[in-house]
N, C-alpha and C. Protein backbone atom coordinates (compact mmCIF):
# COMPACT_ATOMS: atom_id res chain seq x y z
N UNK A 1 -46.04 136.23 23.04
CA UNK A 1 -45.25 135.07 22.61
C UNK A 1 -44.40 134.55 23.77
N UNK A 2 -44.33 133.40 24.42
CA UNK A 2 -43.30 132.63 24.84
C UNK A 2 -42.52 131.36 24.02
N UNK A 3 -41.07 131.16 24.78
CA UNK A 3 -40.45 130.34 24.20
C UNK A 3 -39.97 129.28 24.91
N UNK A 4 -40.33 128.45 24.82
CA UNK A 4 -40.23 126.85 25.38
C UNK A 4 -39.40 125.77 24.82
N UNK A 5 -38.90 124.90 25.91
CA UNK A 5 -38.32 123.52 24.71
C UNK A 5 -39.18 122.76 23.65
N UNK A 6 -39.07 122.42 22.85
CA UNK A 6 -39.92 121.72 21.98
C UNK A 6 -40.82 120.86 22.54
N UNK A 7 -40.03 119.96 23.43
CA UNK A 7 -40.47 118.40 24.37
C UNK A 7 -41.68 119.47 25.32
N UNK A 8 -41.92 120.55 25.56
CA UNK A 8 -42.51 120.83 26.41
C UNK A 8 -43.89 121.30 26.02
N UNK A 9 -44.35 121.33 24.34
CA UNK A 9 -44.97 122.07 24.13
C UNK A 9 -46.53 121.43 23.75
N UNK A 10 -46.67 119.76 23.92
CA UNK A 10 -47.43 118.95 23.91
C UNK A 10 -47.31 117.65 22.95
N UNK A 11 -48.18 117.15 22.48
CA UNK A 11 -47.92 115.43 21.79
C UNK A 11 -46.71 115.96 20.91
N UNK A 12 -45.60 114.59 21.32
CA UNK A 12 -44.29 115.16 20.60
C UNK A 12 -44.59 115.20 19.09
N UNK A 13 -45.57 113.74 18.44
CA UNK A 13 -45.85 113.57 17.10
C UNK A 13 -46.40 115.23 16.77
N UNK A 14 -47.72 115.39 17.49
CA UNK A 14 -47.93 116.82 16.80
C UNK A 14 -46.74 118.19 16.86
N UNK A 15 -46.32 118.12 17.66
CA UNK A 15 -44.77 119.27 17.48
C UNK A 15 -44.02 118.94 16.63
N UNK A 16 -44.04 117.86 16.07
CA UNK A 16 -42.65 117.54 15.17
C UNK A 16 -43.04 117.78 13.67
N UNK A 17 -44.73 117.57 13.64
CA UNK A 17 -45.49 117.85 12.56
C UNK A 17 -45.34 119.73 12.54
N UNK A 18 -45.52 120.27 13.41
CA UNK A 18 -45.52 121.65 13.27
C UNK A 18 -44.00 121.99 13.06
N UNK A 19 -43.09 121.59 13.40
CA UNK A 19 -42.13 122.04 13.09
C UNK A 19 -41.37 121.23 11.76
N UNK A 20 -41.94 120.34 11.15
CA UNK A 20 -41.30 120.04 10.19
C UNK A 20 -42.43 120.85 9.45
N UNK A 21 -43.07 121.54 9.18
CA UNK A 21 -44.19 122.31 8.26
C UNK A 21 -43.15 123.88 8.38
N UNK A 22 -42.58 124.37 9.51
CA UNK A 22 -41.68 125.26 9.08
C UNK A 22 -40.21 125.38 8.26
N UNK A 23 -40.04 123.84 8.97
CA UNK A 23 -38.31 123.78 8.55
C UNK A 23 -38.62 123.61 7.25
N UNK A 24 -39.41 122.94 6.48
CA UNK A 24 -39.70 122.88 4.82
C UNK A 24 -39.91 123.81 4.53
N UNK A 25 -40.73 125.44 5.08
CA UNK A 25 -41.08 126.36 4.37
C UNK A 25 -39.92 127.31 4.45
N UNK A 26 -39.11 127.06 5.69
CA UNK A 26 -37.98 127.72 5.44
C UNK A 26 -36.52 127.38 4.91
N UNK A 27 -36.81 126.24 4.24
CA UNK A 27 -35.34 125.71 3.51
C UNK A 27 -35.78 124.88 1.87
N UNK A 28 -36.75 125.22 2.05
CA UNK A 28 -37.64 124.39 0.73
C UNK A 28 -36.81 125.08 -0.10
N UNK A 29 -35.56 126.22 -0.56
CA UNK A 29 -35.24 126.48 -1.76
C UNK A 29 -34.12 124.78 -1.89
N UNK A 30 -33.44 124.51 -0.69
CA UNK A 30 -32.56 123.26 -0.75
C UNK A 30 -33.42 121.88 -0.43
N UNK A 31 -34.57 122.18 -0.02
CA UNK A 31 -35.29 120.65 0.21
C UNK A 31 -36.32 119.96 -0.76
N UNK A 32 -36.22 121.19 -2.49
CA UNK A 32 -37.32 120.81 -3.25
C UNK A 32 -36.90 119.94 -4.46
N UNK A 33 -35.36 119.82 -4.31
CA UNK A 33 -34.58 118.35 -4.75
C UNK A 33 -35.52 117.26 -4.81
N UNK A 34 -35.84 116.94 -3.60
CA UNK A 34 -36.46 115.75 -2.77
C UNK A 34 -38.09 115.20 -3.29
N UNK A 35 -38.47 116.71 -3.14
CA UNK A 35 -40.29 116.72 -3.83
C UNK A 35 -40.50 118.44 -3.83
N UNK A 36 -41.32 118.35 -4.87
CA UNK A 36 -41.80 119.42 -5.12
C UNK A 36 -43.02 119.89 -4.19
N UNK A 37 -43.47 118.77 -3.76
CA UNK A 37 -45.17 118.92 -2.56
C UNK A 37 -44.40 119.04 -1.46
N UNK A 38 -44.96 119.92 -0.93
CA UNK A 38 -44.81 120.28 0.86
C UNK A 38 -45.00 119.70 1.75
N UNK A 39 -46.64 119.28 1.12
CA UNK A 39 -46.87 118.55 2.21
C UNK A 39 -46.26 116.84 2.56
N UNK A 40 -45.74 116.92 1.36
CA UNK A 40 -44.99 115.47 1.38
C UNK A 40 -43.65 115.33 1.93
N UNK A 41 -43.06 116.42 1.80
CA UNK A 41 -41.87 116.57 2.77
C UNK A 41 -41.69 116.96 4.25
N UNK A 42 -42.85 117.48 4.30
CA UNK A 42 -43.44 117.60 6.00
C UNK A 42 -43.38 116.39 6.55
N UNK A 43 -44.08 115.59 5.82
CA UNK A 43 -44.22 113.96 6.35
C UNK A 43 -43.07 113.42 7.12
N UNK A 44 -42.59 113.85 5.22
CA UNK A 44 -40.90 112.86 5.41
C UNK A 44 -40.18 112.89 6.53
N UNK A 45 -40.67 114.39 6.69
CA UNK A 45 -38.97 115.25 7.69
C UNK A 45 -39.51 114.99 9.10
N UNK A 46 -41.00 114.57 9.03
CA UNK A 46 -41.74 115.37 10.91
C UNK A 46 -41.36 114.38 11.69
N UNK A 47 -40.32 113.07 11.31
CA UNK A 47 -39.81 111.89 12.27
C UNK A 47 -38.66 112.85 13.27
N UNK A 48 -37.81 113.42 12.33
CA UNK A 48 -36.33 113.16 12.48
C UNK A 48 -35.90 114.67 13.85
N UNK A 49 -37.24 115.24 13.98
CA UNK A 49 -36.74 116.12 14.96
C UNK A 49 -36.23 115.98 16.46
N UNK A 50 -35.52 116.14 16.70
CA UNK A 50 -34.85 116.14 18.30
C UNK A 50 -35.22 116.95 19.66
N UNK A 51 -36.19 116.96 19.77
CA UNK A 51 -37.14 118.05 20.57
C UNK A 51 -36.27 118.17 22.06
N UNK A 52 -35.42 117.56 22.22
CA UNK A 52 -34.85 117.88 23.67
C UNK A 52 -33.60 119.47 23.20
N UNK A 53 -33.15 119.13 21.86
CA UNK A 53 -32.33 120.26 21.42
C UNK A 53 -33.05 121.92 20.64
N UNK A 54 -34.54 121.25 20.45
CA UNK A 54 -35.13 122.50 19.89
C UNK A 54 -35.69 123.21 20.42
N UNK A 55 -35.46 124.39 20.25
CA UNK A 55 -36.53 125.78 20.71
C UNK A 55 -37.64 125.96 20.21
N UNK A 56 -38.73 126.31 20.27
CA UNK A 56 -39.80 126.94 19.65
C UNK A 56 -40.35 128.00 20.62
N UNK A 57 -41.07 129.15 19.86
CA UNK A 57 -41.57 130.47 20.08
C UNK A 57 -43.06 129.59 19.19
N UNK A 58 -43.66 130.31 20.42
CA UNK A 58 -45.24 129.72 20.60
C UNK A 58 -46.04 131.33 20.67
N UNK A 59 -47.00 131.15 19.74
CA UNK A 59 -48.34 132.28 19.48
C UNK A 59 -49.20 131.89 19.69
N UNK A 60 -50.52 131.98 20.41
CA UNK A 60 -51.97 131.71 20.44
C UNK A 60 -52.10 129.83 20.31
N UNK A 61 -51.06 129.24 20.79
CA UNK A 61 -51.20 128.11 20.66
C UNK A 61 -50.27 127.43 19.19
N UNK A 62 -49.85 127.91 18.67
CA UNK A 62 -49.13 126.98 18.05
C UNK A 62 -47.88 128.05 17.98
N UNK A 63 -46.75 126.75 17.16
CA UNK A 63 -45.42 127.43 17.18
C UNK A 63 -45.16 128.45 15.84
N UNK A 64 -44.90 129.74 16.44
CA UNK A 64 -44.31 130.57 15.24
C UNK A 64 -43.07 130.35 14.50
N UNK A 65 -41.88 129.62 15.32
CA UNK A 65 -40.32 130.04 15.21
C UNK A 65 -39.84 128.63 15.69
N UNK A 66 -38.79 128.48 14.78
CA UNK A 66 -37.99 127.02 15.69
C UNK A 66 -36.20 127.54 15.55
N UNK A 67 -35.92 126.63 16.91
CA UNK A 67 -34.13 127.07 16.46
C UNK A 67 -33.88 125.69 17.29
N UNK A 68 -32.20 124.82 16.92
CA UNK A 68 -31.89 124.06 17.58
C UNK A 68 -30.44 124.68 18.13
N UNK A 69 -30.14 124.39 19.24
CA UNK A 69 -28.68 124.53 19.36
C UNK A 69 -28.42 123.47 20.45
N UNK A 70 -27.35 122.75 20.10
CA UNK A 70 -26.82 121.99 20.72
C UNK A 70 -25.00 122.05 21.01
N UNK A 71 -24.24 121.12 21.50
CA UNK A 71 -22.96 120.77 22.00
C UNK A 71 -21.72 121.11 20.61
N UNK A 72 -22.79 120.62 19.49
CA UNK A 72 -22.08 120.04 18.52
C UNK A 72 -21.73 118.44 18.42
N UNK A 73 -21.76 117.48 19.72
CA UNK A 73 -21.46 116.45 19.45
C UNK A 73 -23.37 115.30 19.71
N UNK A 74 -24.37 116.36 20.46
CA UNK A 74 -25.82 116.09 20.14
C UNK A 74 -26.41 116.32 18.79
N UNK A 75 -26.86 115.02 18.23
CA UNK A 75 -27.69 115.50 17.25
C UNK A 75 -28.87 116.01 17.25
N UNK A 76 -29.23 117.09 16.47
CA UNK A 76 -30.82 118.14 16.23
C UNK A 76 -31.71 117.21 15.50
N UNK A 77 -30.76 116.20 15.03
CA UNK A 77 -32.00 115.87 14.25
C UNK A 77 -31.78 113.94 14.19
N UNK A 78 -32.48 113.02 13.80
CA UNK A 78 -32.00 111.72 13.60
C UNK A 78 -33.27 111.05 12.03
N UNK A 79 -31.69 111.14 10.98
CA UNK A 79 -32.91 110.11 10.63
C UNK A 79 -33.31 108.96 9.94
N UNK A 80 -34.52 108.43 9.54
CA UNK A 80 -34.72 107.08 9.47
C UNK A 80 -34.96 106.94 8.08
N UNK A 81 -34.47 105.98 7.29
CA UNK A 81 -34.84 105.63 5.65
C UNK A 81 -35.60 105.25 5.61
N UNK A 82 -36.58 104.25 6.21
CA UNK A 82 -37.83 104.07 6.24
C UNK A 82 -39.22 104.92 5.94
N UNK A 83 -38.62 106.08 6.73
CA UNK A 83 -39.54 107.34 6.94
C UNK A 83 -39.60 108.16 5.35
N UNK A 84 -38.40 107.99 5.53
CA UNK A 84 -37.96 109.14 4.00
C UNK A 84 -38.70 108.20 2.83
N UNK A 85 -37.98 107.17 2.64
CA UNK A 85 -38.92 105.79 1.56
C UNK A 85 -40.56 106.02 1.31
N UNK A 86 -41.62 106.06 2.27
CA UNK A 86 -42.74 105.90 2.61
C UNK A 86 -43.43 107.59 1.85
N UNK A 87 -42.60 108.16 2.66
CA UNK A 87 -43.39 109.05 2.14
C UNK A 87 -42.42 110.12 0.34
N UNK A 88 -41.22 109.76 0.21
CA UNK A 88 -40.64 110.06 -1.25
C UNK A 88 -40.85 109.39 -2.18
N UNK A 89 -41.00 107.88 -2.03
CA UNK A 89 -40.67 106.55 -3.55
C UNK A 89 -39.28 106.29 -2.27
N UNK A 90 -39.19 105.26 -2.76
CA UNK A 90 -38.05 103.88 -2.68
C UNK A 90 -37.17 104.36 -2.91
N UNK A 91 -36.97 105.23 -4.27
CA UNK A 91 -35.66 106.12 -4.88
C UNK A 91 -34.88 107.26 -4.32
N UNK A 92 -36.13 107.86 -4.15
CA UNK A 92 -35.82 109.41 -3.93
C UNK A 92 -35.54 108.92 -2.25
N UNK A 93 -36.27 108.47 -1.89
CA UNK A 93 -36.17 108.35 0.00
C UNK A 93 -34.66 108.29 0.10
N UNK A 94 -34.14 107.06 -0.78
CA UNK A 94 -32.80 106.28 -0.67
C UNK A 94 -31.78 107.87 -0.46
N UNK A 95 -31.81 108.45 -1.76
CA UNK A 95 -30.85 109.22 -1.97
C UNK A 95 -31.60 110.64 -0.63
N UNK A 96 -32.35 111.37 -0.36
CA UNK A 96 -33.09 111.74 0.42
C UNK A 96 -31.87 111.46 1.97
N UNK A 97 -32.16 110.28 2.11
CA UNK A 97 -31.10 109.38 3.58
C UNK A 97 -29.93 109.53 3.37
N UNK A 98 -29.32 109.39 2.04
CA UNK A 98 -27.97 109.37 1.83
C UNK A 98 -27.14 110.89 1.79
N UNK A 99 -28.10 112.27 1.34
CA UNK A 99 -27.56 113.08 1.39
C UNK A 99 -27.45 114.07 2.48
N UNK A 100 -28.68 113.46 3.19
CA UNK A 100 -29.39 114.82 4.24
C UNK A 100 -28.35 114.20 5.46
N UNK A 101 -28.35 112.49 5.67
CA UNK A 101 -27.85 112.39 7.17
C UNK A 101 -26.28 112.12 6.87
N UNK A 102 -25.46 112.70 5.75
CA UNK A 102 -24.02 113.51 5.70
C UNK A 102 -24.24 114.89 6.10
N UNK A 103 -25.08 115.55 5.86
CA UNK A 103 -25.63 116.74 5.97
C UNK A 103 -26.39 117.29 7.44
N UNK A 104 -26.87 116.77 7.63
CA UNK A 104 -27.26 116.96 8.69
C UNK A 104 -26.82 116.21 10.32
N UNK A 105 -26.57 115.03 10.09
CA UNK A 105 -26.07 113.85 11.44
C UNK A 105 -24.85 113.83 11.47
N UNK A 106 -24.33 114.19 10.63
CA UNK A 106 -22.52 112.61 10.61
C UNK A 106 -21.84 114.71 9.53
N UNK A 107 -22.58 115.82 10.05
CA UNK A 107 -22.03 117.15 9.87
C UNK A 107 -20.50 117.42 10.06
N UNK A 108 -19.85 117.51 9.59
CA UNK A 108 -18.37 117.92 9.40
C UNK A 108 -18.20 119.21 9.44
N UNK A 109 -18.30 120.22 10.64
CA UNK A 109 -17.77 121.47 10.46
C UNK A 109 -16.75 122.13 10.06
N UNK A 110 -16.21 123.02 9.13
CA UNK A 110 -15.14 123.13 8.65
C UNK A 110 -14.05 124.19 10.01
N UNK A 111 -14.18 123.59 10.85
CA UNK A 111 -13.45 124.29 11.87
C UNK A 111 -13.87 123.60 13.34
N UNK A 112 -12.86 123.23 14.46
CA UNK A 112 -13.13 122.57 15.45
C UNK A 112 -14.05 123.56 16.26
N UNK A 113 -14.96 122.42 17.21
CA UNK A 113 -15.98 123.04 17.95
C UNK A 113 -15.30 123.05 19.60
N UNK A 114 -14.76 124.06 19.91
CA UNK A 114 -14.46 124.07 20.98
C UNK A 114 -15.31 124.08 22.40
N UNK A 115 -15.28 123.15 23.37
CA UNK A 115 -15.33 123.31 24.60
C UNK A 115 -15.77 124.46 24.73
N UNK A 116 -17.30 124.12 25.44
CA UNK A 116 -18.10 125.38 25.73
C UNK A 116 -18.71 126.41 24.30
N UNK A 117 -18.55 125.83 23.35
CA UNK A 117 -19.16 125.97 22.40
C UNK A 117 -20.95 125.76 21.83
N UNK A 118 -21.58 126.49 21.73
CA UNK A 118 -22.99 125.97 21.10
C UNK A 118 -23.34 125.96 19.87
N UNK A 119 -23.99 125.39 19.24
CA UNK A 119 -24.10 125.33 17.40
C UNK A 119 -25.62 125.22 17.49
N UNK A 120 -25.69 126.86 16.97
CA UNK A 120 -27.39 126.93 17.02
C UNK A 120 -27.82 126.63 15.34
N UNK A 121 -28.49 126.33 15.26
CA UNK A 121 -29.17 125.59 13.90
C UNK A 121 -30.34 124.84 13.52
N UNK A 122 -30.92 125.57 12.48
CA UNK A 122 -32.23 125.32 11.63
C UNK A 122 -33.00 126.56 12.36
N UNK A 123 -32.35 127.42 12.44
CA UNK A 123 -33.27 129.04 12.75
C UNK A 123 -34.39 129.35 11.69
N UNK A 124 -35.53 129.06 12.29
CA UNK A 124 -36.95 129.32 10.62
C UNK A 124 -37.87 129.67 11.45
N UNK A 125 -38.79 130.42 10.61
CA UNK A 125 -40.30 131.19 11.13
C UNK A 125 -41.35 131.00 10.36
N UNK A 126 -42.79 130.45 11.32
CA UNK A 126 -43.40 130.24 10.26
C UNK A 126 -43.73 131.79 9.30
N UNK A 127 -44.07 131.02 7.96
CA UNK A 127 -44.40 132.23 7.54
C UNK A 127 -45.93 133.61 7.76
N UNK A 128 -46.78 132.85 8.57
CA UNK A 128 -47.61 133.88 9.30
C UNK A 128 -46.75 134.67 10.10
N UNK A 129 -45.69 134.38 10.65
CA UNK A 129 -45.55 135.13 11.76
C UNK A 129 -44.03 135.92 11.12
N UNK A 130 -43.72 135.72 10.02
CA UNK A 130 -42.54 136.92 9.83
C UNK A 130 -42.67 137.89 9.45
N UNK A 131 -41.32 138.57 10.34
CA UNK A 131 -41.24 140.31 10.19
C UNK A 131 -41.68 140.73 11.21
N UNK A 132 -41.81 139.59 12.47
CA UNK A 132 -42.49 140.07 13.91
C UNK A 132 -41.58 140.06 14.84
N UNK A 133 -40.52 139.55 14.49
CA UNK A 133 -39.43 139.59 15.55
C UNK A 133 -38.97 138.31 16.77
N UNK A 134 -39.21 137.16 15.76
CA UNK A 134 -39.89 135.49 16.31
C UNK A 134 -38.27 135.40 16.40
N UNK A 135 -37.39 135.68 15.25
CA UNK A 135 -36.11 134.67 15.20
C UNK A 135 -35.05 135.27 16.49
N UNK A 136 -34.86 136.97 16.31
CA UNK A 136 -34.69 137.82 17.13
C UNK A 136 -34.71 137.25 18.73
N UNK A 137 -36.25 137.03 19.25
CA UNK A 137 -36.87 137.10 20.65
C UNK A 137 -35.63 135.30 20.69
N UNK A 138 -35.90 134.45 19.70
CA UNK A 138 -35.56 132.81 19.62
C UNK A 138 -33.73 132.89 20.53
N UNK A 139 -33.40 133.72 19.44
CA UNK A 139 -31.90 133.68 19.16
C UNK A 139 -31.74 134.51 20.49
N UNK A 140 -32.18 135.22 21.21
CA UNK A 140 -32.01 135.78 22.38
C UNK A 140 -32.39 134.80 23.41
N UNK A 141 -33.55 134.42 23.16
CA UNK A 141 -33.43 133.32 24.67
C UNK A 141 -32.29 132.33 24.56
N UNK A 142 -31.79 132.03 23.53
CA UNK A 142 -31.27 130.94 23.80
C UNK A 142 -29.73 131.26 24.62
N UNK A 143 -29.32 133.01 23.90
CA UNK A 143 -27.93 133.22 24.52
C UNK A 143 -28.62 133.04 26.17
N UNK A 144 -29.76 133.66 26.21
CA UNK A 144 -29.82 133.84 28.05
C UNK A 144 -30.13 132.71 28.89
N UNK A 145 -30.12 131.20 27.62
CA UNK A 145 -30.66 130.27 28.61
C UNK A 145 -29.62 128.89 28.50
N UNK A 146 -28.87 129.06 27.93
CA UNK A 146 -28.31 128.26 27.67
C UNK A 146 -26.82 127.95 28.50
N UNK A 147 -26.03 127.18 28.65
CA UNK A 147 -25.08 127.20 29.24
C UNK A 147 -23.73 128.26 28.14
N UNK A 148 -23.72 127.92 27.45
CA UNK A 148 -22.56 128.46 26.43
C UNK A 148 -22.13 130.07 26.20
N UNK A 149 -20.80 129.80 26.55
CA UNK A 149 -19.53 131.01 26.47
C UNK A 149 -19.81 131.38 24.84
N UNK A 150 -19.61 130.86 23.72
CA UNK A 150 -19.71 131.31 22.45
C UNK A 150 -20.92 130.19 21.44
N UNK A 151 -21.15 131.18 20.64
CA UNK A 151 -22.11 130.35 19.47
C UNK A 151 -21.49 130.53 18.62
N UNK A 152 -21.94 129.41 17.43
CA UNK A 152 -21.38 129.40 15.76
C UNK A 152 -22.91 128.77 15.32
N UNK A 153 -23.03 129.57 14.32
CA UNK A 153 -23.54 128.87 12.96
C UNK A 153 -23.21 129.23 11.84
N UNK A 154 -24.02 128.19 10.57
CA UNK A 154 -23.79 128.12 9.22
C UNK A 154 -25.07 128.85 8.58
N UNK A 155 -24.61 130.34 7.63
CA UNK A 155 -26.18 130.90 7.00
C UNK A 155 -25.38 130.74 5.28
N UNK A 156 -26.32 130.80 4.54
CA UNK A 156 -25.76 130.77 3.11
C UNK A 156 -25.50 132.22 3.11
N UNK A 157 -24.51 132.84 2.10
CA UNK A 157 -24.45 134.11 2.05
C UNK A 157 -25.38 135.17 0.83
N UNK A 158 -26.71 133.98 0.46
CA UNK A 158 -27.05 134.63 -0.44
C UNK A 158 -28.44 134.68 0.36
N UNK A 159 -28.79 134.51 1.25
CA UNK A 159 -29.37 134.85 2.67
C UNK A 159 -29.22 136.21 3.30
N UNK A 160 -29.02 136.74 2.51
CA UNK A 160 -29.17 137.99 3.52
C UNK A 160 -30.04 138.84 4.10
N UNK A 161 -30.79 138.38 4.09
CA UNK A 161 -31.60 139.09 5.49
C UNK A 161 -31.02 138.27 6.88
N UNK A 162 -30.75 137.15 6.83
CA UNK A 162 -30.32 135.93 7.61
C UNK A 162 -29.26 136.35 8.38
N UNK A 163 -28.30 137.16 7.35
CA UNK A 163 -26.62 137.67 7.62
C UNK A 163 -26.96 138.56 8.24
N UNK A 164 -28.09 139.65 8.08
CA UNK A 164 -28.18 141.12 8.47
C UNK A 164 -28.84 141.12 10.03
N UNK A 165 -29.80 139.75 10.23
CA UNK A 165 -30.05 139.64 11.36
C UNK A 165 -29.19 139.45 12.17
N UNK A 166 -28.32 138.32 12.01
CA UNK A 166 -27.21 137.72 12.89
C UNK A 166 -25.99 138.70 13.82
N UNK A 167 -26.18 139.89 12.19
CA UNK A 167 -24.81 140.78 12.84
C UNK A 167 -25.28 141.97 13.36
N UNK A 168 -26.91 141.98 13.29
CA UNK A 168 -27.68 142.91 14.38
C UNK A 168 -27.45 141.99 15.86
N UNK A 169 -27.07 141.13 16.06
CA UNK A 169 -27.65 140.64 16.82
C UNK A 169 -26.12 140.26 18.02
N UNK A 170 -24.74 140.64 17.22
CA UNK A 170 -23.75 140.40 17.23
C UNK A 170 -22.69 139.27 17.27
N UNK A 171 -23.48 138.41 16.20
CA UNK A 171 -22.55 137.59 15.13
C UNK A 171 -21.66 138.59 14.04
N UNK A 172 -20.21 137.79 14.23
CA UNK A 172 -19.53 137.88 13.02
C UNK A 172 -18.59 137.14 12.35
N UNK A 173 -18.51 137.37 10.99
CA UNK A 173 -18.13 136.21 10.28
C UNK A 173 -16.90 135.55 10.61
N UNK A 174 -16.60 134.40 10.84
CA UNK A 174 -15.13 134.15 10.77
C UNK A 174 -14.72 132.88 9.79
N UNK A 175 -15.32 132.80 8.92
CA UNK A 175 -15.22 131.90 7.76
C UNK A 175 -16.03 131.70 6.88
N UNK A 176 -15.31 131.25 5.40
CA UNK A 176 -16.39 131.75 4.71
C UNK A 176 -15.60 130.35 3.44
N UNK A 177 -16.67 129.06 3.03
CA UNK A 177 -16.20 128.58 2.26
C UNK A 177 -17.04 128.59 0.91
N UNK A 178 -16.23 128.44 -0.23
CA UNK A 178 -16.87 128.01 -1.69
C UNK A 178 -17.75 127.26 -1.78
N UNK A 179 -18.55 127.03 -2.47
CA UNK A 179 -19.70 125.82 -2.74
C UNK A 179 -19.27 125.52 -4.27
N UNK A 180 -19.37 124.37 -4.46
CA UNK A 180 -18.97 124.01 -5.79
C UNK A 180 -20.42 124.18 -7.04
N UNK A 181 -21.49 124.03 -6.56
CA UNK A 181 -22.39 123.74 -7.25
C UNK A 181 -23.39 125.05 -6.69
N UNK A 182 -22.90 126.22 -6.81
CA UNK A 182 -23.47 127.17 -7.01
C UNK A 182 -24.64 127.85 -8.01
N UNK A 183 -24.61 127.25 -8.47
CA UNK A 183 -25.41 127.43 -9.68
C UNK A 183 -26.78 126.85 -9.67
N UNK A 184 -26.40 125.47 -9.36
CA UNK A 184 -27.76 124.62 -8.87
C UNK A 184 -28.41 125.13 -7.25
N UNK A 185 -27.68 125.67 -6.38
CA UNK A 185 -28.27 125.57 -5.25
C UNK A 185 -28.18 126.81 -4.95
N UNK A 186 -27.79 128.05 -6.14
CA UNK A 186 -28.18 129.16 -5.44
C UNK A 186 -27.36 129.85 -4.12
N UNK A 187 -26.62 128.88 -4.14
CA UNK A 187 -25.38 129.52 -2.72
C UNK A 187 -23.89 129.78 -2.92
N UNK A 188 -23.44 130.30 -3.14
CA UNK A 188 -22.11 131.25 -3.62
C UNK A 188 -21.08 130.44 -2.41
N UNK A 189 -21.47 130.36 -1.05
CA UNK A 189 -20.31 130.60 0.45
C UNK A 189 -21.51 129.88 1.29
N UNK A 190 -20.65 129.15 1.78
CA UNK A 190 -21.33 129.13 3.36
C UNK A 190 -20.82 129.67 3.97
N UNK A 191 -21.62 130.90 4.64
CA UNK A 191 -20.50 131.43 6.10
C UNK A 191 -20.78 131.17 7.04
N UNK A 192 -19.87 130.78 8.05
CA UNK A 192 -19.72 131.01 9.53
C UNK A 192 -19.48 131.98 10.32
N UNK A 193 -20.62 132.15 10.86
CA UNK A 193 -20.30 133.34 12.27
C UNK A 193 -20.34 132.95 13.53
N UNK A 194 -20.09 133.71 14.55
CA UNK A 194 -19.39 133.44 15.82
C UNK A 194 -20.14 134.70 16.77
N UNK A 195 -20.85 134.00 17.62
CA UNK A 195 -20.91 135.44 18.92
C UNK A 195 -20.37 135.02 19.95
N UNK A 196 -20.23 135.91 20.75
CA UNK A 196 -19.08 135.66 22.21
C UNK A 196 -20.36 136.15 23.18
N UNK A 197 -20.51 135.45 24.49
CA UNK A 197 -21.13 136.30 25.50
C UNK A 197 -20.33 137.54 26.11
N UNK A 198 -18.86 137.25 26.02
CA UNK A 198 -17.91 138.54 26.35
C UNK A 198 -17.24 139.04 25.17
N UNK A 199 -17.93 139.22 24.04
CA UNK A 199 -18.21 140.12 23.10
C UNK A 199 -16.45 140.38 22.42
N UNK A 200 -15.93 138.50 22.37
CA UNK A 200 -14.25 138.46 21.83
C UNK A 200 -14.55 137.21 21.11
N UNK A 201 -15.27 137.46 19.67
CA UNK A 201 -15.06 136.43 19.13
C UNK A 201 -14.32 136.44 18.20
């Protein structure tokens, strides 16, 4: 396995197609709002990727693993109502645009992103390749390649294998908020964790 920038890994349309075929299989418990077909949300989503901010871990030619981390003030992702429309209904696209790019673009972290900070995010594997050690090898290149003194991200806390990786990996939590609509989405907390390269987070 090697791990490359996204932009590097050939036709951007076909990378964005492979990696929106993971990011749906790995968040489809929050993206099946939208549509219940996969392959229809692959569509939707395979515009909006930012390949200068994403990682991918590459097997035998295609990508196993994706992660983005950026500044915090670069977006991972951009996206278009048009795109979402075409391939959801008119309806669903609408609301689709309206919830994801609060959610994802125009992101409000519940805590300032300090200077020299990285915000790694949308960590997923395809599912051939988990339990091989894709997110692991991901989340390691990026501490060794990246410019950044500390990382933060957001895992749900009902994720735990997600949590158990992170704090193998030496993330730890330093915030932890309510979700109101727990019930519907299955998520109790969003937590935030924190790694330090000098191991003081």
């Amino acid at each position: 396995m090697e791990i490359i920038h996204a932009s590097e890994f050939g036709n951007s349309n076909d990378t964005k197609m492979e990696i929106s075929k993971i990011f749906v299989d790995g968040f489809f418990q929050w993206l099946h709002f939208f549509s219940k077909d996969k392959d229809k949300l692959v569509k939707a989503f395979s515009h909006m990727f930012n390949l200068d901010v994403f990682y991918v871990v590459v097997s035998d030619r295609e990508i196993a693993g994706i992660t983005a981390c950026t500044d915090g003030r670069v977006s991972s992702v951009h996206l278009e109502s048009k795109e979402l429309k075409k391939h959801l209904g008119f309806f669903m696209g609408i609301i689709a645009y309206s919830v994801l790019k609060r959610e994802f673009e125009e992101k409000q972290y519940p805590f300032e992103i300090e200077e020299g900070m990285g915000m790694v995010e949308f960590v997923a594997t395809s599912t051939k390749y988990r339990g091989q050690g894709v997110a692991t090898s991901i989340m390691n290149y990026i501490f060794d390649s990246t410019p950044y003194g500390v990382y933060a991200l957001e895992v749900a806390d009902t994720n735990t294998n997600a949590v158990k990786l992170y704090e193998k990996l030496g993330y730890s939590e330093f915030l932890r908020i309510k979700q109101k609509h727990s019930k519907r989405s299955g998520v109790n907390h969003l937590v935030y964790m924190k790694y330090s390269k000098n191991n003081n987070s």
